[in-house]
C-alpha atoms as a PDB file:
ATOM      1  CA  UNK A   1     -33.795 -24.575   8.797  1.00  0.00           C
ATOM      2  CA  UNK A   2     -31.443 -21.577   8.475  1.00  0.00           C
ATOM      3  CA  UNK A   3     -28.148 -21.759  10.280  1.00  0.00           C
ATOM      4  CA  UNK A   4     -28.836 -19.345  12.986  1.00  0.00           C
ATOM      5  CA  UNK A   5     -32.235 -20.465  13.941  1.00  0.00           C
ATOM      6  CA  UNK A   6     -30.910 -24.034  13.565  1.00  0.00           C
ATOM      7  CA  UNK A   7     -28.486 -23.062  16.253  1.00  0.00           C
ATOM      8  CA  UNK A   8     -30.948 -21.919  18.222  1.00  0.00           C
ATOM      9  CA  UNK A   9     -32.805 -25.280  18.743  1.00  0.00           C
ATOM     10  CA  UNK A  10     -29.422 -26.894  18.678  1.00  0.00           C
ATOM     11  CA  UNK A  11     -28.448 -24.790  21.578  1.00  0.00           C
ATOM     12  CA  UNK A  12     -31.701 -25.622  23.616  1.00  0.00           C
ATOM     13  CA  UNK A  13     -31.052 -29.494  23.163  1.00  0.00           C
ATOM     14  CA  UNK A  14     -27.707 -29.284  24.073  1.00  0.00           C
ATOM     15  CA  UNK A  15     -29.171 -27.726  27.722  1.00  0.00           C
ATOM     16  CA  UNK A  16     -31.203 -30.821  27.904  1.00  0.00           C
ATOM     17  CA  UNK A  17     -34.675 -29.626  26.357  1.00  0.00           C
ATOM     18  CA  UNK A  18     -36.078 -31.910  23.568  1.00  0.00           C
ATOM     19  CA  UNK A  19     -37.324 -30.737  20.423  1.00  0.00           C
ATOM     20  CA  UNK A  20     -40.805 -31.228  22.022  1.00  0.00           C
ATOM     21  CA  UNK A  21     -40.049 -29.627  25.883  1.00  0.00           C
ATOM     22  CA  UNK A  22     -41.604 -26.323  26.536  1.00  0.00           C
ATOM     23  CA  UNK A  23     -40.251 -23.444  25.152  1.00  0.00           C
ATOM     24  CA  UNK A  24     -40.727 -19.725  25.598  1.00  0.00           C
ATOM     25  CA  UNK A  25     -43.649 -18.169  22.904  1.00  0.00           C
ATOM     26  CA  UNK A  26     -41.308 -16.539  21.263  1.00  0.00           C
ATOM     27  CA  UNK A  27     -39.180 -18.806  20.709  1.00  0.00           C
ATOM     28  CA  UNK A  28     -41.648 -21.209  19.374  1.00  0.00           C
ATOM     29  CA  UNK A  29     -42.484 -18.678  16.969  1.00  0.00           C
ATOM     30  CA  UNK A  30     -39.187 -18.045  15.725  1.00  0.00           C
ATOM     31  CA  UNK A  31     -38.332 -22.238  14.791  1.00  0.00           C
ATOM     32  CA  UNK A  32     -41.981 -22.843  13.555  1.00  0.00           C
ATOM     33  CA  UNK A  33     -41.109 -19.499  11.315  1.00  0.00           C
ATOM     34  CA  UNK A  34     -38.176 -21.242  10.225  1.00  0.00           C
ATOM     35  CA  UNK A  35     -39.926 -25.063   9.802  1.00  0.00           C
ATOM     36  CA  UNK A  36     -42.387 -23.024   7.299  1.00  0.00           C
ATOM     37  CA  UNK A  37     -40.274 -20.532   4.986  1.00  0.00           C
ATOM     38  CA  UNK A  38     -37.835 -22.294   3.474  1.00  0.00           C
ATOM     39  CA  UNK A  39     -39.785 -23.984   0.486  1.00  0.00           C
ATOM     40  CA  UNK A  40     -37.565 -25.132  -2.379  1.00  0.00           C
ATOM     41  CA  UNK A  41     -39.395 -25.216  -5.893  1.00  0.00           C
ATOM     42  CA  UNK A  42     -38.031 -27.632  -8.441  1.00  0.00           C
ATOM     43  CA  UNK A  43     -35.942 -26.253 -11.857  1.00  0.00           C
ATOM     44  CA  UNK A  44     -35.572 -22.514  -9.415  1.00  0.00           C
ATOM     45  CA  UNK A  45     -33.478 -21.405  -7.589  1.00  0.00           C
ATOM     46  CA  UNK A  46     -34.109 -20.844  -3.295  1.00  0.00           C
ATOM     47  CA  UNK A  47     -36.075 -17.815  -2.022  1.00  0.00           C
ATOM     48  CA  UNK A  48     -34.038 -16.303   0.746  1.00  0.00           C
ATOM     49  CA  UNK A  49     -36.178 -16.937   3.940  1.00  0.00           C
ATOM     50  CA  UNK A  50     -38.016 -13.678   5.670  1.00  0.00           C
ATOM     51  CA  UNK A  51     -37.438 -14.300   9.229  1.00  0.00           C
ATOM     52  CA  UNK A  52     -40.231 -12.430  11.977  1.00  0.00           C
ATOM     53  CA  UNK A  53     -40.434 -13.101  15.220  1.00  0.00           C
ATOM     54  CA  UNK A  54     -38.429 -12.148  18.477  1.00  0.00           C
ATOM     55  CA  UNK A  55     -35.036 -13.342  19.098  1.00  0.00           C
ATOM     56  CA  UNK A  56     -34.132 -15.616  22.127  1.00  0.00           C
ATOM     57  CA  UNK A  57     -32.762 -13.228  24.585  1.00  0.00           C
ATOM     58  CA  UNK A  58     -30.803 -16.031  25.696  1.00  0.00           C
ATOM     59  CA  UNK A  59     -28.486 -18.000  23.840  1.00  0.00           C
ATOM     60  CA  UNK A  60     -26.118 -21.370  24.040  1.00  0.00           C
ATOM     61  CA  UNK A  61     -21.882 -21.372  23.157  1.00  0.00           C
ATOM     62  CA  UNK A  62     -23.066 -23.467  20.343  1.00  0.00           C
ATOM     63  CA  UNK A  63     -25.951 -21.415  19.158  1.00  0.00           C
ATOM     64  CA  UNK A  64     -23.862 -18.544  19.369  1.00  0.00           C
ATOM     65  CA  UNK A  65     -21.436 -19.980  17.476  1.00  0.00           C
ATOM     66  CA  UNK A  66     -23.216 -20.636  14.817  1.00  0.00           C
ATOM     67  CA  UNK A  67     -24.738 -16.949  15.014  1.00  0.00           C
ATOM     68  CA  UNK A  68     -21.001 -15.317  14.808  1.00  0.00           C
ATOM     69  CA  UNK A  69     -19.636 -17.846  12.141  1.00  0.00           C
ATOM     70  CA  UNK A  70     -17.070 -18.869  14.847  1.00  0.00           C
ATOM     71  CA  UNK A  71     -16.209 -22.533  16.177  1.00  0.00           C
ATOM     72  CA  UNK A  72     -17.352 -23.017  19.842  1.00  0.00           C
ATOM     73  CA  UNK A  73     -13.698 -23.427  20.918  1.00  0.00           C
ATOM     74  CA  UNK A  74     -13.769 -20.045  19.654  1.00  0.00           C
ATOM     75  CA  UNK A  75     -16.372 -18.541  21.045  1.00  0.00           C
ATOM     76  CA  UNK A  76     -14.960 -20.198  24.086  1.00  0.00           C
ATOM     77  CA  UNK A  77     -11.338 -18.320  23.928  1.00  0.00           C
ATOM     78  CA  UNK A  78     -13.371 -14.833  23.466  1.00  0.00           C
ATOM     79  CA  UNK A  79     -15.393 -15.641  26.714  1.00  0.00           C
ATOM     80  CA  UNK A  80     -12.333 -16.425  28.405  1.00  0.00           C
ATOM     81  CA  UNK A  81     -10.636 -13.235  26.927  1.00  0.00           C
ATOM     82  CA  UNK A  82     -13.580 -11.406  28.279  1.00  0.00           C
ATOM     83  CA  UNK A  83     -14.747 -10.532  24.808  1.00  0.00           C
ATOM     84  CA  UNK A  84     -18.008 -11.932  25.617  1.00  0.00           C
ATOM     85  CA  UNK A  85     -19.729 -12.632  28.721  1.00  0.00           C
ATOM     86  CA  UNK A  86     -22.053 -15.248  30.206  1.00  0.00           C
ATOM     87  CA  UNK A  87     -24.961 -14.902  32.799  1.00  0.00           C
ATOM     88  CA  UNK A  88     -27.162 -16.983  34.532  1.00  0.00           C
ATOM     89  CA  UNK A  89     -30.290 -16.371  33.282  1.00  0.00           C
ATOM     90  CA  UNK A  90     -33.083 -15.194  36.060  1.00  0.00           C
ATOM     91  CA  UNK A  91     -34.930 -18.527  35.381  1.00  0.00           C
ATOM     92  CA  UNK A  92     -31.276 -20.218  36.475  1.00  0.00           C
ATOM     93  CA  UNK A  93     -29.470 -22.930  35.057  1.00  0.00           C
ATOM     94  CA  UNK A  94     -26.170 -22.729  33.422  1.00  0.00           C
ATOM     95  CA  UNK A  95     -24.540 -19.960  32.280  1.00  0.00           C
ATOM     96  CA  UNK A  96     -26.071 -18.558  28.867  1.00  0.00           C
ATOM     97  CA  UNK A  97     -25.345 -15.426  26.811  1.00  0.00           C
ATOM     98  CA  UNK A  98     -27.368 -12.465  25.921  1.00  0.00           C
ATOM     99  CA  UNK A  99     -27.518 -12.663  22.432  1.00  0.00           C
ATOM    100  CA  UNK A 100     -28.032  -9.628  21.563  1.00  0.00           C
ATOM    101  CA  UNK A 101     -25.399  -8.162  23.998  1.00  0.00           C
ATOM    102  CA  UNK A 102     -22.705 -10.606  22.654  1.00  0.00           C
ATOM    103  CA  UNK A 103     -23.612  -9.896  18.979  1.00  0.00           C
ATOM    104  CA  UNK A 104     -22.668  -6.018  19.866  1.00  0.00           C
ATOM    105  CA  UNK A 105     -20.087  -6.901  21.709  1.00  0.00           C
ATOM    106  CA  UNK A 106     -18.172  -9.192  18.917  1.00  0.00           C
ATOM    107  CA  UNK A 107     -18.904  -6.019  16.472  1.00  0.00           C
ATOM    108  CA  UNK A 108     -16.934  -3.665  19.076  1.00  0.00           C
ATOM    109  CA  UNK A 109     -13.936  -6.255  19.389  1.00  0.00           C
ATOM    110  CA  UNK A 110     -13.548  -6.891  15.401  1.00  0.00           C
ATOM    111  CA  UNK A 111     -13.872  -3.392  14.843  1.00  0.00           C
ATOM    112  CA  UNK A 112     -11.153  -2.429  17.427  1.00  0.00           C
ATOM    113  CA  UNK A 113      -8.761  -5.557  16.140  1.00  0.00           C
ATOM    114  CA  UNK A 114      -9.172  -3.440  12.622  1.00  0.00           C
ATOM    115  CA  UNK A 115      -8.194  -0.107  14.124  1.00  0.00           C
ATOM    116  CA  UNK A 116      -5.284  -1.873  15.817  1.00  0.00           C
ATOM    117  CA  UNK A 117      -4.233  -3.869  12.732  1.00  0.00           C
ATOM    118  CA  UNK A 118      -4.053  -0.536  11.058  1.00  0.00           C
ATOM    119  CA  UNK A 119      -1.956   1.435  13.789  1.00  0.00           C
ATOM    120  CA  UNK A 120       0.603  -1.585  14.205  1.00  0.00           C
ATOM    121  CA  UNK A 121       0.644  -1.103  10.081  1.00  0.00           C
ATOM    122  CA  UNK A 122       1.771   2.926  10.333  1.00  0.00           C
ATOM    123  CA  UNK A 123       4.194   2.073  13.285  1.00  0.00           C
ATOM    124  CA  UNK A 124       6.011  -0.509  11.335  1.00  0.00           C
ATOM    125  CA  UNK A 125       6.233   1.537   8.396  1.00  0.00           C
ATOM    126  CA  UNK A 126       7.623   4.359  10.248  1.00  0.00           C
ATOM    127  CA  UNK A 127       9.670   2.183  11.966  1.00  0.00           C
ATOM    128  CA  UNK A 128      11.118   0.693   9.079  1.00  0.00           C
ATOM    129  CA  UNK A 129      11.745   4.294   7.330  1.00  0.00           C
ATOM    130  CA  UNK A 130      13.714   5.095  10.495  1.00  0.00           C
ATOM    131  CA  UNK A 131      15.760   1.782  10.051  1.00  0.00           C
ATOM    132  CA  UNK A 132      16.331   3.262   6.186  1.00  0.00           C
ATOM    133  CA  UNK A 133      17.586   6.582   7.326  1.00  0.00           C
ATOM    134  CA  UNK A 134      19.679   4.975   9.880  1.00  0.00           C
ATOM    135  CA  UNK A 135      21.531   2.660   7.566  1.00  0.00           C
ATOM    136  CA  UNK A 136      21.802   5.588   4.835  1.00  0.00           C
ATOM    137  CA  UNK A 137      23.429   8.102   7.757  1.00  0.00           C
ATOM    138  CA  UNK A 138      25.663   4.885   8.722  1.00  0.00           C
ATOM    139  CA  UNK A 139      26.787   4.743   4.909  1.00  0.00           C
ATOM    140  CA  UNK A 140      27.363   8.138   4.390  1.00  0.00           C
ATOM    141  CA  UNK A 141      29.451   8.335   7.773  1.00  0.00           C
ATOM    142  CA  UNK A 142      31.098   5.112   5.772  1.00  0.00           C
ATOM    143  CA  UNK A 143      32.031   7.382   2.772  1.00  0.00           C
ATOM    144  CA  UNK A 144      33.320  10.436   4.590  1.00  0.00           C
ATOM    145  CA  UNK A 145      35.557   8.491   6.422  1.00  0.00           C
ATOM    146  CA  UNK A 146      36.842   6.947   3.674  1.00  0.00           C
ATOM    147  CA  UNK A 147      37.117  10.092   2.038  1.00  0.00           C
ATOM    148  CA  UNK A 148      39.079  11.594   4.379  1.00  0.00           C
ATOM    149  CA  UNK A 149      41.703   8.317   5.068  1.00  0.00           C
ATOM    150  CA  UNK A 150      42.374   8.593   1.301  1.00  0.00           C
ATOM    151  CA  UNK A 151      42.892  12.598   1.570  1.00  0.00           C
ATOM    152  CA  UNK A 152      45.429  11.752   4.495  1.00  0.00           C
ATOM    153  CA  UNK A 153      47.164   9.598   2.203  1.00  0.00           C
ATOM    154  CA  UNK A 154      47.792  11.856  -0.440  1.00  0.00           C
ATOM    155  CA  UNK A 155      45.029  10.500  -3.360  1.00  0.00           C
ATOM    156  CA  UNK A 156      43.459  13.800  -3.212  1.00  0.00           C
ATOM    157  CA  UNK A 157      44.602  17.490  -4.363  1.00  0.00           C
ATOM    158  CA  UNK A 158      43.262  20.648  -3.042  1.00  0.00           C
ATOM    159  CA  UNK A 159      41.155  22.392  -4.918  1.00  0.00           C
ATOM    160  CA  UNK A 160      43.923  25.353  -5.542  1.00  0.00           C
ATOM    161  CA  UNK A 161      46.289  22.631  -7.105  1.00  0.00           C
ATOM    162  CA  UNK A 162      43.615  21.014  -9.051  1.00  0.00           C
ATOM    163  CA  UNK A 163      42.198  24.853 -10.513  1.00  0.00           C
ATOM    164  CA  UNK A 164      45.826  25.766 -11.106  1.00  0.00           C
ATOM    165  CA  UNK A 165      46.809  22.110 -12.910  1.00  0.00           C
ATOM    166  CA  UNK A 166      43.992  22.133 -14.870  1.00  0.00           C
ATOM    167  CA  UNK A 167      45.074  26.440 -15.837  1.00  0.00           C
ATOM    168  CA  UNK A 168      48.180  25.069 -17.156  1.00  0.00           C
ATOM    169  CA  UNK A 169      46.831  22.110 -19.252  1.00  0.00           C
ATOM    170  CA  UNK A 170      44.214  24.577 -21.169  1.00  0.00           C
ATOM    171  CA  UNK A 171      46.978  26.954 -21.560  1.00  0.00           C
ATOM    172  CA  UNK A 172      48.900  23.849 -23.257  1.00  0.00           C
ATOM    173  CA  UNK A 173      45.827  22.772 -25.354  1.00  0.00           C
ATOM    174  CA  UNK A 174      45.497  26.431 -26.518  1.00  0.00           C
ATOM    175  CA  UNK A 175      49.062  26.695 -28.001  1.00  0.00           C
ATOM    176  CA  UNK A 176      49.062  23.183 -29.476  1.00  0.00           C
ATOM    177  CA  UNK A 177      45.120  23.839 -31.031  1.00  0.00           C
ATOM    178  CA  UNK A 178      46.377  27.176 -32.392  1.00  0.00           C
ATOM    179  CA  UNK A 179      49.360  25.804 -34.551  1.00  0.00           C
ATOM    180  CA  UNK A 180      46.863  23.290 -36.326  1.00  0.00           C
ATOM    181  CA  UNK A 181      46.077  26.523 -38.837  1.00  0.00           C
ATOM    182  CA  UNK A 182      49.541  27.398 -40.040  1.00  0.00           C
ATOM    183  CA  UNK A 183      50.411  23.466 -40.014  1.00  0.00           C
ATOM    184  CA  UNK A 184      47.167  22.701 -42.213  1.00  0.00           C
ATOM    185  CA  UNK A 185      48.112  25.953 -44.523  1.00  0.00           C
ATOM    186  CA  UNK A 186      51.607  24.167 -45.347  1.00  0.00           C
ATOM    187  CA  UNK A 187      49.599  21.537 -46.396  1.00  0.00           C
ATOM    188  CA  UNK A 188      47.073  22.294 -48.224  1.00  0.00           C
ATOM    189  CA  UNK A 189      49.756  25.038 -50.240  1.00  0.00           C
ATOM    190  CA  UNK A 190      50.357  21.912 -52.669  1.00  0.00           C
ATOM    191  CA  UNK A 191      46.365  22.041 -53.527  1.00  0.00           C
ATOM    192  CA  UNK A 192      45.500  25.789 -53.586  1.00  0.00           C
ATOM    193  CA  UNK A 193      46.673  29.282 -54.345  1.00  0.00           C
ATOM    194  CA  UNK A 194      47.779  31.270 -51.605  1.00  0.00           C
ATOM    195  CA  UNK A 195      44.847  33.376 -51.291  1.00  0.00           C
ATOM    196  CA  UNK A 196      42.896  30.572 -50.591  1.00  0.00           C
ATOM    197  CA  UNK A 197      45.427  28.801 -48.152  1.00  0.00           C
ATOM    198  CA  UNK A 198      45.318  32.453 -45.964  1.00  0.00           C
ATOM    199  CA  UNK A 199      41.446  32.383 -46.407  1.00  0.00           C
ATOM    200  CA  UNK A 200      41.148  29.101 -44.782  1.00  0.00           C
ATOM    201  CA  UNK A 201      43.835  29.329 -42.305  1.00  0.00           C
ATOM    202  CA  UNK A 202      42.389  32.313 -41.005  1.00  0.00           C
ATOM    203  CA  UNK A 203      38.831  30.437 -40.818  1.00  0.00           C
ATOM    204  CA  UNK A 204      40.129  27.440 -38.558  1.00  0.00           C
ATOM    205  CA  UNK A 205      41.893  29.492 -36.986  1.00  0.00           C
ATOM    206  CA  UNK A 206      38.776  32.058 -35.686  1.00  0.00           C
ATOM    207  CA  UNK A 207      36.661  28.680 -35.248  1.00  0.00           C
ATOM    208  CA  UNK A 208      39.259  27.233 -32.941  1.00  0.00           C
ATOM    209  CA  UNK A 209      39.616  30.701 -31.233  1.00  0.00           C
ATOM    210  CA  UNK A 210      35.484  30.423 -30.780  1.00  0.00           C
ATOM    211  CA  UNK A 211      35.295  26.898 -29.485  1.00  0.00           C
ATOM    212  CA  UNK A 212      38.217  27.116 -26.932  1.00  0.00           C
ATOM    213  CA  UNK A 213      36.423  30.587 -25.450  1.00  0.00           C
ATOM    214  CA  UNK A 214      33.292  28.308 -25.175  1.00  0.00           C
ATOM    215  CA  UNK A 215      34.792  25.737 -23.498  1.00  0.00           C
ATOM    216  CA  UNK A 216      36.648  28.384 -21.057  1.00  0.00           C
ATOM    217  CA  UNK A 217      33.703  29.806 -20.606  1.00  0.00           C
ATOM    218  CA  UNK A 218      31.978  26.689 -19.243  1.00  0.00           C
ATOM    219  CA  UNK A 219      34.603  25.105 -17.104  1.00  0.00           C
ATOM    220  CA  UNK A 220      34.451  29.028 -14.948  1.00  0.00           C
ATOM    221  CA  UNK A 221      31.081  29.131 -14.766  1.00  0.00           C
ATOM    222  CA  UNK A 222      31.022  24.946 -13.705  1.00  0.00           C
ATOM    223  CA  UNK A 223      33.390  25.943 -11.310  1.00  0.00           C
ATOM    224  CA  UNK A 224      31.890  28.812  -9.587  1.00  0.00           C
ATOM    225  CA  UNK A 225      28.539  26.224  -9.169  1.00  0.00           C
ATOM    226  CA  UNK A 226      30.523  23.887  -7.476  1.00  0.00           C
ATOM    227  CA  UNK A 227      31.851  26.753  -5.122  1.00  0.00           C
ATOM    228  CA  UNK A 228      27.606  27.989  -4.488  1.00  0.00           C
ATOM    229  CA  UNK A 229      26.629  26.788  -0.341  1.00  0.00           C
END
């Protein structure tokens, strides 16, 4: 007998009604449906049963249970949760649930734990980018504190000093890369003619004249990007 509908009849015995008390029609129906359809053939595989019939409009923990896929204890928690709900039926007798109604009712609850789950998940990652931002503020407070102990203390020059200081080294640089040329020339007067000594002293000399303009060049226009808001 398939789960459910064994659940059914399990449910009804557990209320005190043998296999072979009355039951409603429909009922009836619905296990005798269930006695008759599943028929296993030998060497093949099982024929998923075709259930017809009306369904018990009232319904045991247990059978429920076995309807949702839940343990009673379960089932139990939900009803005290007020998930689901039990009724005396109009006949009396203990309390019973619609099984319909509960089925519906279990649907709205799962579906509303999934919208939940989800909104919890987009809070906590917002939360935790706000811890992120936090921490990098904190460190960057961190650094510009530090930045400015170590100014106080004299490891840092102004700007001014630093533009000027670094004036005077390339104005070094130039004077000592311009008297390679005439210092080559002496040497190389031992190997070549003097026509060919000025020849290539004047080359190196107009090739060192072109790279220190190109590196002039840069270092202004590096500054002046540095000094953009």
């Amino acid at each position: 007998m398939p789960e459910v509908l064994r659940s059914f009849a399990g449910g009804y015995v557990g209320h005190g009604l043998g296999t072979g008390g009355d039951l409603p029609a429909a009922e009836k129906e619905v296990l005798l449906v269930a006695g008759k359809a599943k028929k296993t053939t030998t060497g093949k595989a099982e024929k998923p049963v075709v259930m017809s019939g009306a369904v018990p409009e009232w319904s045991s923990t247990t059978a429920i249970s076995k309807l949702l896929g839940k343990t009673v204890r379960r089932i139990q928690q939900l009803t005290q949760e007020g998930v689901l709900e039990t009724e005396v039926p109009p006949g009396g007798g203990a309390r019973k649930y619609r099984t319909c109604e509960t089925v519906q009712r279990y649907i709205a609850h799962v579906e509303q734990k999934a919208q939940e789950t989800g909104e919890n998940s987009r809070a906590a990652e917002l939360n935790l980018k706000k811890l992120q931002a936090e921490v990098d503020l904190k460190e960057s407070q961190g650094q510009l504190h530090r930045l400015k102990t170590a100014i106080a203390e004299g490891k840092y020059i102004s700007a001014d000093q630093a533009t000027e200081e670094l004036a005077e080294f390339l104005a070094t640089f130039k004077k000592f890369a311009l008297n390679i040329p005439p210092r080559m020339a002496g040497t190389m007067s031992s190997y070549a003619d003097a026509v060919t000594v000025r020849a290539m002293e004047k080359t190196m000399r107009k090739e060192l004249e072109a790279l220190l303009a190109a590196f002039s060049d840069g270092a202004v226009a590096e500054q002046a990007e540095d000094g953009e808001p």
